[in-house]
N, C-alpha and C. Protein backbone atom coordinates (compact mmCIF):
# COMPACT_ATOMS: atom_id res chain seq x y z
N UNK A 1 48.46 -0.98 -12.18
CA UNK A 1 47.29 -1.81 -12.29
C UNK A 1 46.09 -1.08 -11.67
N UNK A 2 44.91 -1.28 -12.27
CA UNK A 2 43.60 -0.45 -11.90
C UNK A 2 42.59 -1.30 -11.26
N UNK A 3 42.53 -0.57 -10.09
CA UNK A 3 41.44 -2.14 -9.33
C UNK A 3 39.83 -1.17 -9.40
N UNK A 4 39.22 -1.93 -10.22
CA UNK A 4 37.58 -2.11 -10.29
C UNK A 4 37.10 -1.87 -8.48
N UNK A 5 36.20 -0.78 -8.56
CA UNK A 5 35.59 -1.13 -7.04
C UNK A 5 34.13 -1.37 -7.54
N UNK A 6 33.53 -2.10 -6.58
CA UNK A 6 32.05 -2.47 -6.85
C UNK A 6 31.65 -1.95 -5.25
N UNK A 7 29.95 -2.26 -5.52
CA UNK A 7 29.04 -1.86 -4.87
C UNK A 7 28.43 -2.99 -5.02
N UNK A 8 27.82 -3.71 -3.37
CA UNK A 8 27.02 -4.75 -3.34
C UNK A 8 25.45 -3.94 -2.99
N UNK A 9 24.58 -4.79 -3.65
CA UNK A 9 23.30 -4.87 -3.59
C UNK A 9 22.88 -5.84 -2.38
N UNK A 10 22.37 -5.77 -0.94
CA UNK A 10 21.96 -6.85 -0.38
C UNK A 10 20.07 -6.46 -0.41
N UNK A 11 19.47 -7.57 -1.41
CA UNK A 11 17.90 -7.28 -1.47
C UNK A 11 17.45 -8.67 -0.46
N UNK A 12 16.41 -8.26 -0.71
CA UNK A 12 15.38 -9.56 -0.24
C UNK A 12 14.39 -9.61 -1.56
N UNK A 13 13.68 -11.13 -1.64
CA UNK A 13 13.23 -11.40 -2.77
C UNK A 13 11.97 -11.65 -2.24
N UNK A 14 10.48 -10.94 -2.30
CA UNK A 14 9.60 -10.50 -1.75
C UNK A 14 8.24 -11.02 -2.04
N UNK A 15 7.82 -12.81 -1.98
CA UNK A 15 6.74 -13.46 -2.50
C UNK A 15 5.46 -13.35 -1.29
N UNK A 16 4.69 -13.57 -2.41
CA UNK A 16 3.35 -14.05 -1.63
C UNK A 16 3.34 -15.69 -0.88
N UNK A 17 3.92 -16.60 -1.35
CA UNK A 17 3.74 -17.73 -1.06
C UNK A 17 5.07 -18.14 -0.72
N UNK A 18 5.99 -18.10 0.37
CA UNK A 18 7.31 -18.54 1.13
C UNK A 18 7.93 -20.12 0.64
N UNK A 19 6.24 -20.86 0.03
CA UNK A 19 7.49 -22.28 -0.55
C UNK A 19 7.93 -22.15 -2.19
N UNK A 20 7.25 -20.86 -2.71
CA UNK A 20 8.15 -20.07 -4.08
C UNK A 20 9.25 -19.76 -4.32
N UNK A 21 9.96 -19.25 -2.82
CA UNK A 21 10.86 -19.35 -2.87
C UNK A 21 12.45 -20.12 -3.25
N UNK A 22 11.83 -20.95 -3.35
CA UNK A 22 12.66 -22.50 -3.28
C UNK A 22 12.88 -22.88 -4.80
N UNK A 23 11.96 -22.28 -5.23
CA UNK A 23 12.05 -22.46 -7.25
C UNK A 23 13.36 -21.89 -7.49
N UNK A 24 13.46 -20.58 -6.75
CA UNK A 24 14.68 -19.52 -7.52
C UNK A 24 16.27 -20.30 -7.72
N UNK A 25 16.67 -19.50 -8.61
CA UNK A 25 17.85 -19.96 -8.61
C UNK A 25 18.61 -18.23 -8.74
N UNK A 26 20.24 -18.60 -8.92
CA UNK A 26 21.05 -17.53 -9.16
C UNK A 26 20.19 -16.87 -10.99
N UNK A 27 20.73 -17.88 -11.74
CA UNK A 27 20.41 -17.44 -13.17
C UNK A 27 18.96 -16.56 -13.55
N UNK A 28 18.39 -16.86 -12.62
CA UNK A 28 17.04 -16.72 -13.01
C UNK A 28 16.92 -15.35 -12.15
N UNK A 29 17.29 -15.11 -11.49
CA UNK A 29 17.63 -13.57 -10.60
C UNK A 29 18.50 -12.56 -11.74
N UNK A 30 19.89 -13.75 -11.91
CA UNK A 30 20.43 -12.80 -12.93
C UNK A 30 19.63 -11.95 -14.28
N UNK A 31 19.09 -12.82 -15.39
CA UNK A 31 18.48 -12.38 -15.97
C UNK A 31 17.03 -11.83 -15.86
N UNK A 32 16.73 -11.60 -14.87
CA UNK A 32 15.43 -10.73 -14.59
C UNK A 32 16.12 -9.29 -14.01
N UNK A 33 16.95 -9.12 -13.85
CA UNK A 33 17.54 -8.45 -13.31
C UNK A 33 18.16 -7.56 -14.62
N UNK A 34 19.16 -7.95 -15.60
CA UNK A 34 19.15 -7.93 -16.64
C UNK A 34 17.91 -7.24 -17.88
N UNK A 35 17.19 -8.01 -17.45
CA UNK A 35 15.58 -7.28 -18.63
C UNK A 35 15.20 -6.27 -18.01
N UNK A 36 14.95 -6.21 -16.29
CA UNK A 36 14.87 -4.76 -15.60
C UNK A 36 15.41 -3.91 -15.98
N UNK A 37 16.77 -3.69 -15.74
CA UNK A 37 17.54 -2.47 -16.57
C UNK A 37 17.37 -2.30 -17.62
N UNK A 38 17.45 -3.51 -18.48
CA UNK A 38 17.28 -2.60 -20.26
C UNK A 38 15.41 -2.13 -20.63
N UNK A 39 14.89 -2.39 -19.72
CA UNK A 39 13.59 -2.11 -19.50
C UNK A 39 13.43 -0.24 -19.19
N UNK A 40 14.25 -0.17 -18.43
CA UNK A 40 14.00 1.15 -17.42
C UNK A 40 15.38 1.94 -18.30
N UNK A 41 16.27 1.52 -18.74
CA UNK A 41 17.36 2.47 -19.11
C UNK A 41 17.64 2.15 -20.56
N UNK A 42 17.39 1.11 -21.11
CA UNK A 42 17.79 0.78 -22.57
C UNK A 42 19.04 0.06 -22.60
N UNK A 43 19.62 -0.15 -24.41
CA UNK A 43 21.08 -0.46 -24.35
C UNK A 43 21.71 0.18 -23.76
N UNK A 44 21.71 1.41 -23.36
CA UNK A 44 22.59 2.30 -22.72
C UNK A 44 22.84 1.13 -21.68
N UNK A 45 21.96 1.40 -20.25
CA UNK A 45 21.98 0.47 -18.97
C UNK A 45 22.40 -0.82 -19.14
N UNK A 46 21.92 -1.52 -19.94
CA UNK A 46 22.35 -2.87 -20.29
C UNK A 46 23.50 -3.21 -20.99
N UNK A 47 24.48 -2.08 -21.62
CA UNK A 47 25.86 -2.34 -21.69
C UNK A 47 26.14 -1.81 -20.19
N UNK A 48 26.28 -0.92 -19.73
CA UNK A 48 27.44 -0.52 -18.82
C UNK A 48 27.25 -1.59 -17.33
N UNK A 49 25.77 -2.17 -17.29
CA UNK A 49 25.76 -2.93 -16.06
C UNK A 49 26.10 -4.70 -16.63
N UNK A 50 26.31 -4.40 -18.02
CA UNK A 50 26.64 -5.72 -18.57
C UNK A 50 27.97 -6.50 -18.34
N UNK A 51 28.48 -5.45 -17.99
CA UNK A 51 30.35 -5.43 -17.67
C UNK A 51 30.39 -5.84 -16.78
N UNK A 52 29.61 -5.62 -15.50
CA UNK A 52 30.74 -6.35 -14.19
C UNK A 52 29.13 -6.90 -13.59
N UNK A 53 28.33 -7.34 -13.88
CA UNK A 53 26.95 -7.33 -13.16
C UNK A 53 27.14 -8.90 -12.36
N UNK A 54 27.23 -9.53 -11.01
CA UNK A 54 26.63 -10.58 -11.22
C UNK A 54 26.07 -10.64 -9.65
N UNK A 55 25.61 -11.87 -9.75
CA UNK A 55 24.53 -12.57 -8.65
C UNK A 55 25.77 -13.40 -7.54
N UNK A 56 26.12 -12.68 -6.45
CA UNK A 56 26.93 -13.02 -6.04
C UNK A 56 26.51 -14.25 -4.83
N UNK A 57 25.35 -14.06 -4.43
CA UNK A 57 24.60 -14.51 -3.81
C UNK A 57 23.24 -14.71 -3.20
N UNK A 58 22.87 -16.10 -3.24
CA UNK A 58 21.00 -16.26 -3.31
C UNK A 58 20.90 -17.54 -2.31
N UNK A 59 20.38 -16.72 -1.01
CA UNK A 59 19.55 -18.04 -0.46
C UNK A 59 18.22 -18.20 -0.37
N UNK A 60 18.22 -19.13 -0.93
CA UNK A 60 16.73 -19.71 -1.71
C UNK A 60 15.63 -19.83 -0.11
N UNK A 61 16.02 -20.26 0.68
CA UNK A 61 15.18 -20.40 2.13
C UNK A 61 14.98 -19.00 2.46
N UNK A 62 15.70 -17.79 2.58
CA UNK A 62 15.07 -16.99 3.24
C UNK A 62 15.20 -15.85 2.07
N UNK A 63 15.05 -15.67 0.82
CA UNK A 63 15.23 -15.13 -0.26
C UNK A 63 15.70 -13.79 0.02
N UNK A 64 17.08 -13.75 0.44
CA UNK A 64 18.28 -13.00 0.34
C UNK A 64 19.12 -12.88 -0.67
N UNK A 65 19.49 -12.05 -1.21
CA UNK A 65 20.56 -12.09 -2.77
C UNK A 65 21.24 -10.96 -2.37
N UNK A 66 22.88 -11.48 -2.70
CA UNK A 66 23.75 -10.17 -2.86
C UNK A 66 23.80 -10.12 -4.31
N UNK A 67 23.65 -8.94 -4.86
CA UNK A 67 24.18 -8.19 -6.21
C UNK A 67 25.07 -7.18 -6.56
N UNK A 68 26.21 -7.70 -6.93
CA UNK A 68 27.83 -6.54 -7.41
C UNK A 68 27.51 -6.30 -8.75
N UNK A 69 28.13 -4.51 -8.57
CA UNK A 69 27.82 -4.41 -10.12
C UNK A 69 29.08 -2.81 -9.49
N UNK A 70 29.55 -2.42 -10.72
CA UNK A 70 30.62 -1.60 -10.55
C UNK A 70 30.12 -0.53 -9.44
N UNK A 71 30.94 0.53 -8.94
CA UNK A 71 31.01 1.21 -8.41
C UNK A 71 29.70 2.35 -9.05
N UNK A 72 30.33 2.92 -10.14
CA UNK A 72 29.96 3.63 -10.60
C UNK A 72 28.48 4.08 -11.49
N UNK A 73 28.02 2.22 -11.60
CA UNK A 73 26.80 2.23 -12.11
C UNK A 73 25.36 1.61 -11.26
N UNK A 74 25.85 1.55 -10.00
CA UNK A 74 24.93 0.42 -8.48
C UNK A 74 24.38 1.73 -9.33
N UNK A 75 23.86 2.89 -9.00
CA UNK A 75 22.28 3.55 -8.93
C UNK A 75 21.18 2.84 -10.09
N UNK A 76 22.04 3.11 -11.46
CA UNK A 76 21.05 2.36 -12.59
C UNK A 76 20.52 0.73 -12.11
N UNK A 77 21.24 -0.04 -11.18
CA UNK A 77 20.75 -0.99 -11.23
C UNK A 77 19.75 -0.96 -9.91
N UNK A 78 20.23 -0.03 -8.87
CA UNK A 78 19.16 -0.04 -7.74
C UNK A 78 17.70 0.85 -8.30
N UNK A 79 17.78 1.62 -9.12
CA UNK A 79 16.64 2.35 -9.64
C UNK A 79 16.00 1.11 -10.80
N UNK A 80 16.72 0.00 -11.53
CA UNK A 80 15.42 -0.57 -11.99
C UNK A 80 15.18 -1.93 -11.13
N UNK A 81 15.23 -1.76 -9.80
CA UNK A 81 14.63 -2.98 -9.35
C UNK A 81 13.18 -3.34 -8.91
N UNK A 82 12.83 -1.82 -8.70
CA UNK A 82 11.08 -2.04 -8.58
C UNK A 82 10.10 -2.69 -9.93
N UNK A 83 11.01 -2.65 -11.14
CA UNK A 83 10.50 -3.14 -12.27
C UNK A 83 10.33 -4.57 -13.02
N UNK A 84 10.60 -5.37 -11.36
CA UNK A 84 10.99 -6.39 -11.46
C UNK A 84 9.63 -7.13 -10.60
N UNK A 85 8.77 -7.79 -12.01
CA UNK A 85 7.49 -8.07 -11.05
C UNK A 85 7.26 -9.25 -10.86
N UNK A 86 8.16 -10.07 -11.26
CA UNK A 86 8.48 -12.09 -11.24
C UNK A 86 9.49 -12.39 -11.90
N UNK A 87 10.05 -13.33 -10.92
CA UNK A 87 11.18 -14.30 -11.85
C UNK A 87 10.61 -15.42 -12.11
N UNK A 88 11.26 -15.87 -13.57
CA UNK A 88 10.91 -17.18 -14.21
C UNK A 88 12.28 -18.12 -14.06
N UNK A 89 11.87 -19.74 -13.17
CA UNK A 89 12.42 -20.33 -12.99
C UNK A 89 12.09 -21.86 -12.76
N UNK A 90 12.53 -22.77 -13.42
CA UNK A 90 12.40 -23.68 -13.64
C UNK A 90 10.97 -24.26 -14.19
N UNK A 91 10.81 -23.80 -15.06
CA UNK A 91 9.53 -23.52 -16.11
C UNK A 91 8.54 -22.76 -15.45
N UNK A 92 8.61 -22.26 -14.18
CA UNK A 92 7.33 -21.69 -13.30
C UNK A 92 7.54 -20.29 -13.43
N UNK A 93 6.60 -19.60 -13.26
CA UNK A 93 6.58 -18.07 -12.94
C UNK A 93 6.30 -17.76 -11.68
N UNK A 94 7.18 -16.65 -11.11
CA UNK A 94 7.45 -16.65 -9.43
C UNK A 94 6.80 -15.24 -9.42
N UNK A 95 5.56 -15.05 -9.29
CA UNK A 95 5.51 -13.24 -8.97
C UNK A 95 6.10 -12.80 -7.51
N UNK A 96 6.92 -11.42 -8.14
CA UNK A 96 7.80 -11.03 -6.72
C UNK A 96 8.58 -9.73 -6.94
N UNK A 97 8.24 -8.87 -5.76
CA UNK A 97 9.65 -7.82 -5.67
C UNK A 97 10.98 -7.97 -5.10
N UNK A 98 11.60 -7.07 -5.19
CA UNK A 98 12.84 -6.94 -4.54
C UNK A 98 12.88 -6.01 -3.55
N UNK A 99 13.01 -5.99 -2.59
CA UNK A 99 13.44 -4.66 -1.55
C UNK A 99 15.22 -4.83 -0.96
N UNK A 100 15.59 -3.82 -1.41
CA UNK A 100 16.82 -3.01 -1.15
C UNK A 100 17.07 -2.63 0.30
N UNK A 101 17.98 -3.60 0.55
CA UNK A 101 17.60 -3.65 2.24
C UNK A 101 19.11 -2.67 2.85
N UNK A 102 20.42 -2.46 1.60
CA UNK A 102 21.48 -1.95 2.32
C UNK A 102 22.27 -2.21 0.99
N UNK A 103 23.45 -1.09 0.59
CA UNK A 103 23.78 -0.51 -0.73
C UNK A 103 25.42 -0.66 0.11
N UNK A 104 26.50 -1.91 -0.22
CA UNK A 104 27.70 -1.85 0.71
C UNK A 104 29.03 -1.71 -0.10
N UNK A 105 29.97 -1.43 0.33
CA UNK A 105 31.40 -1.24 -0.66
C UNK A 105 31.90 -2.74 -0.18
N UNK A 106 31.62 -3.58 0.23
CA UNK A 106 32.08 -4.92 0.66
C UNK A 106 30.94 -5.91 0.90
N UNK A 107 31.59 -7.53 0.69
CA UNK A 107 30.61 -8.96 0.95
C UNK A 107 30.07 -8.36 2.41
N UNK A 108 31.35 -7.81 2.90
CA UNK A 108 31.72 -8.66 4.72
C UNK A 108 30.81 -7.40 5.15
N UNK A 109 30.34 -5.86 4.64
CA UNK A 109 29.53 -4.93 5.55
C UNK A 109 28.14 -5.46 5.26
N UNK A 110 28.08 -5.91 4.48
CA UNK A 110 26.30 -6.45 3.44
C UNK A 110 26.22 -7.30 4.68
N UNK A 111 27.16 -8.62 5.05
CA UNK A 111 27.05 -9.40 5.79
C UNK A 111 26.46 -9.06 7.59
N UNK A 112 27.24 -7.76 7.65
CA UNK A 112 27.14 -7.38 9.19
C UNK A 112 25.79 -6.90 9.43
N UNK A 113 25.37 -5.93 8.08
CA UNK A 113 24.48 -5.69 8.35
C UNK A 113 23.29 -6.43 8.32
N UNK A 114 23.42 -7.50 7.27
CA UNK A 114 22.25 -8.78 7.44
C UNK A 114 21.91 -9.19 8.85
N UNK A 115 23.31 -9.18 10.07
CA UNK A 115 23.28 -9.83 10.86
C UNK A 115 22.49 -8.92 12.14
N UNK A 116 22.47 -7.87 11.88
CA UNK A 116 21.58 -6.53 12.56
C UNK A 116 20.09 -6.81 11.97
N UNK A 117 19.77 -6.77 11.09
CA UNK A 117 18.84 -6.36 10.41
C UNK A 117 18.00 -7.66 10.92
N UNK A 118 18.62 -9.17 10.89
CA UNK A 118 17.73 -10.66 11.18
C UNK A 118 17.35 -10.32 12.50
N UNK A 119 18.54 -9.62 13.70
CA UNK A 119 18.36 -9.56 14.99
C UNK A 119 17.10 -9.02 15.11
N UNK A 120 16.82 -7.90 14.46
CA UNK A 120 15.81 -6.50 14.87
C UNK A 120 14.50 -7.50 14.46
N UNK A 121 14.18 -8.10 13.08
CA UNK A 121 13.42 -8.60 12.60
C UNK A 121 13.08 -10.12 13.97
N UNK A 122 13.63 -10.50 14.28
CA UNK A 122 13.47 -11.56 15.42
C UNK A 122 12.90 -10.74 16.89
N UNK A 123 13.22 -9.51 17.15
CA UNK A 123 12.81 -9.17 18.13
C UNK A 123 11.61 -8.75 17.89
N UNK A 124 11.09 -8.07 16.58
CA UNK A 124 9.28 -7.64 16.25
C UNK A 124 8.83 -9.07 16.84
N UNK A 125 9.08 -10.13 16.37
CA UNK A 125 8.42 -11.64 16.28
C UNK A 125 8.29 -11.63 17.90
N UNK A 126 9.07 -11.39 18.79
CA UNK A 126 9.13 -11.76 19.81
C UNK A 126 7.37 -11.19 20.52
N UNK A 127 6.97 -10.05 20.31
CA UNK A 127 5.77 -9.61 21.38
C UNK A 127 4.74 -10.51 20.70
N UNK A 128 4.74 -10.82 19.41
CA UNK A 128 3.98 -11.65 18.57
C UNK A 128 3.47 -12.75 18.82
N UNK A 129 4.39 -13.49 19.58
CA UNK A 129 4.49 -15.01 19.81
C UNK A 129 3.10 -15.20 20.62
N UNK A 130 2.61 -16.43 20.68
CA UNK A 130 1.55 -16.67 21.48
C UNK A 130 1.55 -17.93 22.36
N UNK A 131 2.82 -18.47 22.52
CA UNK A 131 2.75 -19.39 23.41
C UNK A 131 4.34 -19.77 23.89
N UNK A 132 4.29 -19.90 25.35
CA UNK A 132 5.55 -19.88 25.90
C UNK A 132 6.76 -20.80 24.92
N UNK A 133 6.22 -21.61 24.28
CA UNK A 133 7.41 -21.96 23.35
C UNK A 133 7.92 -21.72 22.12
N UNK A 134 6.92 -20.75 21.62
CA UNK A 134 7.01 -20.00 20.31
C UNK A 134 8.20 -19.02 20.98
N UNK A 135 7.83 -18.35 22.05
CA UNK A 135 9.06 -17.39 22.82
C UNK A 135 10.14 -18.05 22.69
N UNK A 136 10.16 -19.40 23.59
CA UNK A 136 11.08 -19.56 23.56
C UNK A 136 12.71 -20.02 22.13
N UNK A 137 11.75 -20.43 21.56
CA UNK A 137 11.93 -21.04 20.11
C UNK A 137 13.21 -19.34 19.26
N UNK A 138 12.08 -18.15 19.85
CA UNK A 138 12.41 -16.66 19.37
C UNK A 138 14.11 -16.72 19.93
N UNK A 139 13.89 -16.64 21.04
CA UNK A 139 14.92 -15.94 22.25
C UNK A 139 16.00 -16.86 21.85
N UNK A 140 16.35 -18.21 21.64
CA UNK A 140 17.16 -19.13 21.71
C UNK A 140 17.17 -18.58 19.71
N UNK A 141 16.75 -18.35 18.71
CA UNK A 141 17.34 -17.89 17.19
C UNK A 141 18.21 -16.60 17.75
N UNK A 142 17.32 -15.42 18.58
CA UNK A 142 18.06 -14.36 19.31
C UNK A 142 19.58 -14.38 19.32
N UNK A 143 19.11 -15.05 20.63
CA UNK A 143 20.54 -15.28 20.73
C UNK A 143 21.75 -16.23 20.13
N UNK A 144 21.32 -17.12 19.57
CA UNK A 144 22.26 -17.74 18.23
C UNK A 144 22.52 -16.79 17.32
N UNK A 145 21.96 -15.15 17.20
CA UNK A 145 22.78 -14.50 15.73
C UNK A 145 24.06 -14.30 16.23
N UNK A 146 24.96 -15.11 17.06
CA UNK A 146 26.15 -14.63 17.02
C UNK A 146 26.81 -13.11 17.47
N UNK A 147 26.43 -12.74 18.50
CA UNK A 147 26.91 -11.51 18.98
C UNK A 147 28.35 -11.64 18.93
N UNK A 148 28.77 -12.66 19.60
CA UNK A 148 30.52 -12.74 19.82
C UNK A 148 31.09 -12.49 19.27
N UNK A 149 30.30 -13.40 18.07
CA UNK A 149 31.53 -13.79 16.08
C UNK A 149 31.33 -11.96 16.01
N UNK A 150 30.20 -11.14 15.80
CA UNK A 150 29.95 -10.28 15.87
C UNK A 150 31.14 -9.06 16.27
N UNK A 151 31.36 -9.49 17.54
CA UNK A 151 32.52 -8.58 17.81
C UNK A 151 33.76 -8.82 18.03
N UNK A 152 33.65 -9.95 17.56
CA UNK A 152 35.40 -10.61 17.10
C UNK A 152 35.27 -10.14 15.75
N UNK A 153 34.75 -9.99 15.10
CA UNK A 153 34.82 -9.24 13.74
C UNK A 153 35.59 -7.97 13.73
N UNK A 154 34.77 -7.17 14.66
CA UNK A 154 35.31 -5.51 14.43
C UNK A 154 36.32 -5.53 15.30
N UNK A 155 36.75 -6.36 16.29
CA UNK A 155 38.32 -6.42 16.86
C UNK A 155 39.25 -6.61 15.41
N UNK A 156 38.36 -7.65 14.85
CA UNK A 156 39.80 -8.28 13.72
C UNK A 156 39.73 -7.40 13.25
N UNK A 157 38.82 -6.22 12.64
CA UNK A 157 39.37 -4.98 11.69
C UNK A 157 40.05 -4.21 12.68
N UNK A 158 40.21 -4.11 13.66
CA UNK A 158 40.75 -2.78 14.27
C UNK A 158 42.63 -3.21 14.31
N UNK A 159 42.67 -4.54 14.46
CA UNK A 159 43.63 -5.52 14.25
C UNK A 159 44.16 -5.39 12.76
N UNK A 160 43.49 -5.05 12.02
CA UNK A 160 43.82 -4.80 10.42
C UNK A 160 44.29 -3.54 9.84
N UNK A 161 44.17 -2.72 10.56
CA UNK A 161 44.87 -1.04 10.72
C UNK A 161 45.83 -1.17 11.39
N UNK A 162 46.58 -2.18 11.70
CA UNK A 162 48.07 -1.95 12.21
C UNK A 162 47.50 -2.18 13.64
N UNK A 163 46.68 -1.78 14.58
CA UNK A 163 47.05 -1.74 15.68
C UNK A 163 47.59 -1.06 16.39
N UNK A 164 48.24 0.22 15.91
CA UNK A 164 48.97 1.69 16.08
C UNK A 164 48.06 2.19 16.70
N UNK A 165 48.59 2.72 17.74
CA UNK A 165 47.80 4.00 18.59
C UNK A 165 48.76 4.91 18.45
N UNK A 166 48.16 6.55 17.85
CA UNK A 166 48.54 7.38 18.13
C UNK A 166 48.56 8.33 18.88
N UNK A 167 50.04 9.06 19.46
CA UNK A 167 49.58 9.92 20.74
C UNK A 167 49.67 11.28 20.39
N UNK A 168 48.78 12.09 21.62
CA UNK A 168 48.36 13.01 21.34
C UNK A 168 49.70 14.21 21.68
């Protein structure tokens, strides 16, 4: 039996106006996504990313999307995403980019690294703030990203290699 490997896409979905966000849906990512490639590569691109392409995940509040698409063809789809200048959704037109925030062989590394990437992005906010409870408001999201779950994670993988120590 032949196991398919994919490549996740983790983007961000990049508006002028933050309550636009909220229009999007999965479908409407999918097929803009879809016209991008056959835009930038032709039928060529649009069969081979037609095969395994989908929208694995979209949160509409902070316009995050994971995108799987085979192993072998993530570049054609990460090279036409700048060509992507609005999604149309729910009769509205959303003007917007995508930025390519991390290219992963798994949900769960896309995930870890989301969870780095919100941290760092919360600490810019932090010198920003202008009043002792805007800080505080920062420091208390801070520290809710879960450091612990964080490193109960990479215990459980090290836990997933057997647990074997080898000696020297």
């Amino acid at each position: 039996m032949v196991r398919f490997k994919s490549r996740y896409l983790l983007c961000e979905v990049c508006v002028s106006n933050p309550s636009d966000l909220r229009l999007l849906d999965e479908r409407a990512v999918f097929f803009a996504v879809k016209a991008a490639v056959s835009r930038a590569h032709g039928d060529y691109g649009t069969a081979l990313i037609g095969m395994c392409f989908s929208v694995k995940y979209l949160n509409a509040h902070t316009g995050v999307v994971f995108l799987r698409c085979r192993k072998s063809h993530y570049r054609m789809l990460w090279s036409a995403l700048p060509f992507i200048s609005s999604l149309e959704s729910r009769g509205q037109r959303v003007p917007c980019f995508f930025n390519c925030l991390h290219v992963g062989g798994t949900i769960r590394t896309c995930q870890k690294f989301l969870i780095r990437y919100n941290t760092q992005q919360l600490h810019r906010l932090l010198p920003r703030c202008r009043s002792d409870k805007e800080r505080s408001e920062v420091r208390k999201a801070v520290l809710s990203c879960s450091l612990k779950v964080f490193r109960n994670d990479e215990e459980e993988d090290d836990e997933d290699w057997g647990g074997e120590e080898v000696a020297e």
